[in-house]
Protein backbone atom coordinates (compact mmCIF):
# COMPACT_ATOMS: atom_id res chain seq x y z
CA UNK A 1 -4.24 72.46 47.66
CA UNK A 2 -3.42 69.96 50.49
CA UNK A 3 -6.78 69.76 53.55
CA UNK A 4 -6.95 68.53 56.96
CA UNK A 5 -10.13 67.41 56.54
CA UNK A 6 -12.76 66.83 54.01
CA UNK A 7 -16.41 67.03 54.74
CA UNK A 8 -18.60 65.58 51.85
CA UNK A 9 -22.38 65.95 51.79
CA UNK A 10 -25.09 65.03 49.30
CA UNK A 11 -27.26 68.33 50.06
CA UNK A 12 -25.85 71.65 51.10
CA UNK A 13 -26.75 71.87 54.69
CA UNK A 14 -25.67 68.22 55.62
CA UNK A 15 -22.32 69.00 56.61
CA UNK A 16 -23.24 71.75 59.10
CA UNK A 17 -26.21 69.80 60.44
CA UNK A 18 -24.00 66.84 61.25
CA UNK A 19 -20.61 67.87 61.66
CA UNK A 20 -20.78 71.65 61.45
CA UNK A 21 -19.46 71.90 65.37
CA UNK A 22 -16.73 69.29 64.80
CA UNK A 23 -15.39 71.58 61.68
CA UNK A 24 -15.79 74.63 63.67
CA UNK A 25 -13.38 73.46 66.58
CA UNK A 26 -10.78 72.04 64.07
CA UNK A 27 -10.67 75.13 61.95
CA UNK A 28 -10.20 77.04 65.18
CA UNK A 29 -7.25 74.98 66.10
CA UNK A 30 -5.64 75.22 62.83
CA UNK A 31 -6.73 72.70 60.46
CA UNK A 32 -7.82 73.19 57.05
CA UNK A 33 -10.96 72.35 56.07
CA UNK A 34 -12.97 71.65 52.39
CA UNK A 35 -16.76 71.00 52.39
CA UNK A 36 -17.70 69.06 48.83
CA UNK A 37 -21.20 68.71 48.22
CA UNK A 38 -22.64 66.02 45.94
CA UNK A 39 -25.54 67.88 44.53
CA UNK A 40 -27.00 71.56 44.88
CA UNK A 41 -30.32 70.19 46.97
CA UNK A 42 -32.52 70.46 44.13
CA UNK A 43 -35.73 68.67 44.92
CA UNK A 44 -35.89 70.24 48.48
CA UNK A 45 -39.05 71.56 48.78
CA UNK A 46 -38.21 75.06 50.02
CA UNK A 47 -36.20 77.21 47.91
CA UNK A 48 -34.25 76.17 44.49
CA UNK A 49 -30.84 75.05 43.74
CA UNK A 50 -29.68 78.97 43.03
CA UNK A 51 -30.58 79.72 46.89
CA UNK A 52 -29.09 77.09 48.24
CA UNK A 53 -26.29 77.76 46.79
CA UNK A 54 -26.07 80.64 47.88
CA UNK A 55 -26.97 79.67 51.30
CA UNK A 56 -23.98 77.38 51.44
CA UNK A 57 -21.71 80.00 50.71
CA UNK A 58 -22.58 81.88 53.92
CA UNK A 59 -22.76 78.89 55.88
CA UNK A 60 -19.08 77.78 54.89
CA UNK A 61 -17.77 81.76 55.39
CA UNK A 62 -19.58 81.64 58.95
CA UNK A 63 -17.70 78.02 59.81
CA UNK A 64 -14.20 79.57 57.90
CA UNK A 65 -13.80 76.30 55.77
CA UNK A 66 -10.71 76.63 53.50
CA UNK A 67 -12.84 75.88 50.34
CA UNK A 68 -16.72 74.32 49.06
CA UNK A 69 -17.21 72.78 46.01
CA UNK A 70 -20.37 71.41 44.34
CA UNK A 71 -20.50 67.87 42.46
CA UNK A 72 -23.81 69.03 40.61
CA UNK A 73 -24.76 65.26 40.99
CA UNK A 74 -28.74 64.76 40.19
CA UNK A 75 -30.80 65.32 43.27
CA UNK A 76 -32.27 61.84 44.22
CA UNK A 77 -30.65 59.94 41.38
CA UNK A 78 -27.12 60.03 41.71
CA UNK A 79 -25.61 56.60 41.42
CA UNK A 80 -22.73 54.37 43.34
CA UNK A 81 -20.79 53.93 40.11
CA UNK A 82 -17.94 54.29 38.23
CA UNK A 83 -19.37 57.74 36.87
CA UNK A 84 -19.62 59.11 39.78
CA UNK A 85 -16.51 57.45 42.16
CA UNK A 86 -14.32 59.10 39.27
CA UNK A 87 -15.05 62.43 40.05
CA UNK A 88 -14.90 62.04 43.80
CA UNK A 89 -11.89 60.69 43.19
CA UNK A 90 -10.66 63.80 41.37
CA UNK A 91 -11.42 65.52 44.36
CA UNK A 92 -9.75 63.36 47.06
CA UNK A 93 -6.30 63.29 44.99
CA UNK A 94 -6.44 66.96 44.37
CA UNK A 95 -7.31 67.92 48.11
CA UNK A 96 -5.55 64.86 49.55
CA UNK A 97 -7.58 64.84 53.03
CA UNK A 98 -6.22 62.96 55.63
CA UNK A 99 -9.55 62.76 57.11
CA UNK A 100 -12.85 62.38 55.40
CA UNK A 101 -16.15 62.84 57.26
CA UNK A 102 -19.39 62.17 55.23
CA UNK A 103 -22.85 61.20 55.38
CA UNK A 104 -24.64 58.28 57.82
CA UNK A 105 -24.89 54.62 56.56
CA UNK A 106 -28.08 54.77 56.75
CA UNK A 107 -30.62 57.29 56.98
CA UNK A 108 -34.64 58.54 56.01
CA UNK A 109 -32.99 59.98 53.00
CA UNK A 110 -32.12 57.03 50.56
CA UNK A 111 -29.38 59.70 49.41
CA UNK A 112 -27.83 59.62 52.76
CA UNK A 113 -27.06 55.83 52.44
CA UNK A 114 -25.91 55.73 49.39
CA UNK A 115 -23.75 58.98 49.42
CA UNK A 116 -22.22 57.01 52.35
CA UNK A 117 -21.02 53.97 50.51
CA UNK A 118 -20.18 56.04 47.58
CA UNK A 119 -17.78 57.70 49.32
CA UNK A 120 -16.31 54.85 51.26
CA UNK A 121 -15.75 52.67 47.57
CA UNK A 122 -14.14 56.45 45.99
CA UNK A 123 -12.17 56.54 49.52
CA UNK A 124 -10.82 52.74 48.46
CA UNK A 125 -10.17 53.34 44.61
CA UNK A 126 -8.76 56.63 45.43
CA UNK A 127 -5.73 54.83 47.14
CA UNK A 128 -5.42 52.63 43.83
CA UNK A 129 -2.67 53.41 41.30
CA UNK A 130 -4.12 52.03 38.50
CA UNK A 131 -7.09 53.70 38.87
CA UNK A 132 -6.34 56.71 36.39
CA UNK A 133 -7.99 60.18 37.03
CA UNK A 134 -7.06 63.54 35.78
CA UNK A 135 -8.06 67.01 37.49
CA UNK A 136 -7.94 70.12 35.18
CA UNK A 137 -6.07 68.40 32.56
CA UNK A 138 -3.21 67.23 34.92
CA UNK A 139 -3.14 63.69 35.76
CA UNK A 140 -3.29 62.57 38.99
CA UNK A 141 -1.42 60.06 41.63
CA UNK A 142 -3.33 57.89 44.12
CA UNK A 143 -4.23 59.17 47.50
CA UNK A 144 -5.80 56.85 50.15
CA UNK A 145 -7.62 59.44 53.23
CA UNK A 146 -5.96 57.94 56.75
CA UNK A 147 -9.61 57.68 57.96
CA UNK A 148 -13.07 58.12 57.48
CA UNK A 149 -16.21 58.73 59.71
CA UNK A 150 -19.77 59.00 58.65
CA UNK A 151 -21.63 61.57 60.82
CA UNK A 152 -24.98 60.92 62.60
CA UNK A 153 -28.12 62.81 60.34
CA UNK A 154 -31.84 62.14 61.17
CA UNK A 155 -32.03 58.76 62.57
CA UNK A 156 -30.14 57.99 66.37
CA UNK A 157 -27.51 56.11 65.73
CA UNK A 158 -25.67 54.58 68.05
CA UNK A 159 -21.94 56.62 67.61
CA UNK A 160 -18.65 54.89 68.10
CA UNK A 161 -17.48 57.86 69.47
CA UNK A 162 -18.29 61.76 70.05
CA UNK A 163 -16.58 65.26 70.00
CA UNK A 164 -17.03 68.01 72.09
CA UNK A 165 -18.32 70.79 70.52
CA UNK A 166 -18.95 72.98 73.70
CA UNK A 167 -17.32 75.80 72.85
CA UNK A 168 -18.56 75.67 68.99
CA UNK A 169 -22.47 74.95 68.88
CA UNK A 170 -22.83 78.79 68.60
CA UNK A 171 -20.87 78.99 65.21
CA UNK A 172 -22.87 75.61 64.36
CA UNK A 173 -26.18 76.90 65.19
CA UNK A 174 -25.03 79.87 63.14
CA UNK A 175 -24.06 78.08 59.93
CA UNK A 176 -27.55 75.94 60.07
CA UNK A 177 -29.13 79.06 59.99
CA UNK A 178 -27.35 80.13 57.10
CA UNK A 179 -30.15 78.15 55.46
CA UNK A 180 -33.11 80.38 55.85
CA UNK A 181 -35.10 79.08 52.62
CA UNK A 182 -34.80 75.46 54.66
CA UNK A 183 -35.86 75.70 58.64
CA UNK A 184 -38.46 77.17 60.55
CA UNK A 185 -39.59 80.05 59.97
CA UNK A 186 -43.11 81.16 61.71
CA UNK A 187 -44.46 83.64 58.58
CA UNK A 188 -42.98 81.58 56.02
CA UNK A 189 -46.03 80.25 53.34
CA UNK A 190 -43.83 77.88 51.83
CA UNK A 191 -44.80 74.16 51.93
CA UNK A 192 -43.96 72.77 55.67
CA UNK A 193 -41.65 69.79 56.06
CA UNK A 194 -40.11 67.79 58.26
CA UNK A 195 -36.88 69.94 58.59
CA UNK A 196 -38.96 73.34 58.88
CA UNK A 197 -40.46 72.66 62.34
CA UNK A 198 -39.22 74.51 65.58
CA UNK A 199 -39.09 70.90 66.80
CA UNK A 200 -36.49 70.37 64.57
CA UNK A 201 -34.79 73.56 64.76
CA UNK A 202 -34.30 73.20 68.31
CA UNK A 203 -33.55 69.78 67.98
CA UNK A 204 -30.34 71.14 66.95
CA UNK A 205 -29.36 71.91 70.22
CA UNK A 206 -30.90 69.02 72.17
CA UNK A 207 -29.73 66.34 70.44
CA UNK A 208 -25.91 67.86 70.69
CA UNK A 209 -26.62 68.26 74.44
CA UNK A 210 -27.99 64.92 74.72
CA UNK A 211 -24.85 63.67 73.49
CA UNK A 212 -22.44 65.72 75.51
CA UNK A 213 -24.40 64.85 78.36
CA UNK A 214 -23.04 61.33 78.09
CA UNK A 215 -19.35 62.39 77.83
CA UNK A 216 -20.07 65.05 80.65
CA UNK A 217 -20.08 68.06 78.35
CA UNK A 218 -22.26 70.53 77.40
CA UNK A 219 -22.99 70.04 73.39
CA UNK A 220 -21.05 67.16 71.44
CA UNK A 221 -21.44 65.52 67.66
CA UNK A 222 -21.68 61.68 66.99
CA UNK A 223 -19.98 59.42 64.36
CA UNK A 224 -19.66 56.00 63.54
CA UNK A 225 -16.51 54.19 61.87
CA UNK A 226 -16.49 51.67 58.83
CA UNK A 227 -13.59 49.94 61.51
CA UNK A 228 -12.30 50.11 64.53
CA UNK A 229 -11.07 53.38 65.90
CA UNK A 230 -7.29 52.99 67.41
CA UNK A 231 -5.93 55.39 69.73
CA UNK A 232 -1.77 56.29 70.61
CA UNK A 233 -3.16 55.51 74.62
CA UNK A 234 -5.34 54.87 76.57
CA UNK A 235 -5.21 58.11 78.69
CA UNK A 236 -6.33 60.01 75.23
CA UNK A 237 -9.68 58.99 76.42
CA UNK A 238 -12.10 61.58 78.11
């Protein structure tokens, strides 16, 4: 099954956090869409890996992705090696993305960081013929994404360019939420952290204003590019 677009994560709930508004405007124009989550979010300190799971289930119905998959990569302690660029790999040639959005280059997660170069080195190999991957017993040809953008997570990056996502922070907002073991809840007795404060509930919303401010829209998503970002004209600009 061919995507538009393939979001990658480490945790379930990075995706929509990030890029959730961004999916939610290409799936309404027609694109099809794959989230493909490194691990299951198992050393998050609300809830267990069997919620979240769940929980990203609902969040990818609410955004209308084409399809979610889970690595099961350890929590924390996945690697950049060959290991684990093999089975990304698998993924990329059976999905064959054009477009591959995944985690910032760097981040107050260390799994952020390094989720982001793994991905960028599978991205590379991916494109190689004689690297030699098989998916459910069939073997596979190389397949090289057109481009890829990391999104911005909890640290302020400076983007190389933003998206609009006006019309879509509702369905964003929506799929975050999806994630009621992980954000603020008022009654909740579980352990607080700093993802389960209204501060950063709401920062949601203010941080996508913020940025659509400076492009003269309402709400809009930031990423940054491993290279320059080339456009058919100049007048594609906004």
């Amino acid at each position: 099954m061919k995507v538009d677009i393939l979001a990658i994560g480490a945790h379930p709930d990075d995706v929509e956090l990030s890029c959730g508004g961004t999916l939610a405007k290409e799936i309404a124009a027609g694109k099809n869409v794959a989230i493909l989550d490194l691990t299951k979010g198992e050393l998050g300190t609300r809830g267990n890996a069997e919620i979240r799971l769940k929980e990203a289930t609902k969040a990818a119905e609410i955004l209308g992705v084409t399809a979610r998959y889970n690595l099961d990569f350890a929590d924390g302690f996945f690697k950049n090696n060959r290991k684990h660029q093999e089975k990304i790999i698998a993924y990329i040639r059976d999905l064959q993305p054009d477009m591959v959005l995944c985690n910032a280059t760097e981040d107050r997660h260390p799994d952020h960081g390094r989720a982001a170069a793994l991905v960028l080195e599978s991205c590379f190999l991916s494109g190689l013929q004689k690297v030699e991957t098989s998916f459910k017993g069939n073997a596979q040809h190389a397949w090289r994404p057109k481009q890829l953008y990391h999104y911005i997570q909890w640290n302020n990056a400076t983007p190389d360019f933003v998206v609009d996502i006006s019309n879509h922070i509702e369905v964003k907002v929506a799929a975050v939420q999806a994630y009621d073991s992980q954000f603020y809840k008022p009654n909740s007795t579980e352990p607080g952290t700093p993802i389960s404060t209204q501060n950063f509930l709401d920062s949601i919303t203010y941080r996508a204003a913020d940025l659509g401010r400076v492009i003269g829209a309402d709400y809009a998503e930031g990423f940054t590019a491993s290279r320059l970002v080339g456009v058919n004209a100049i007048s594609d600009l906004i």
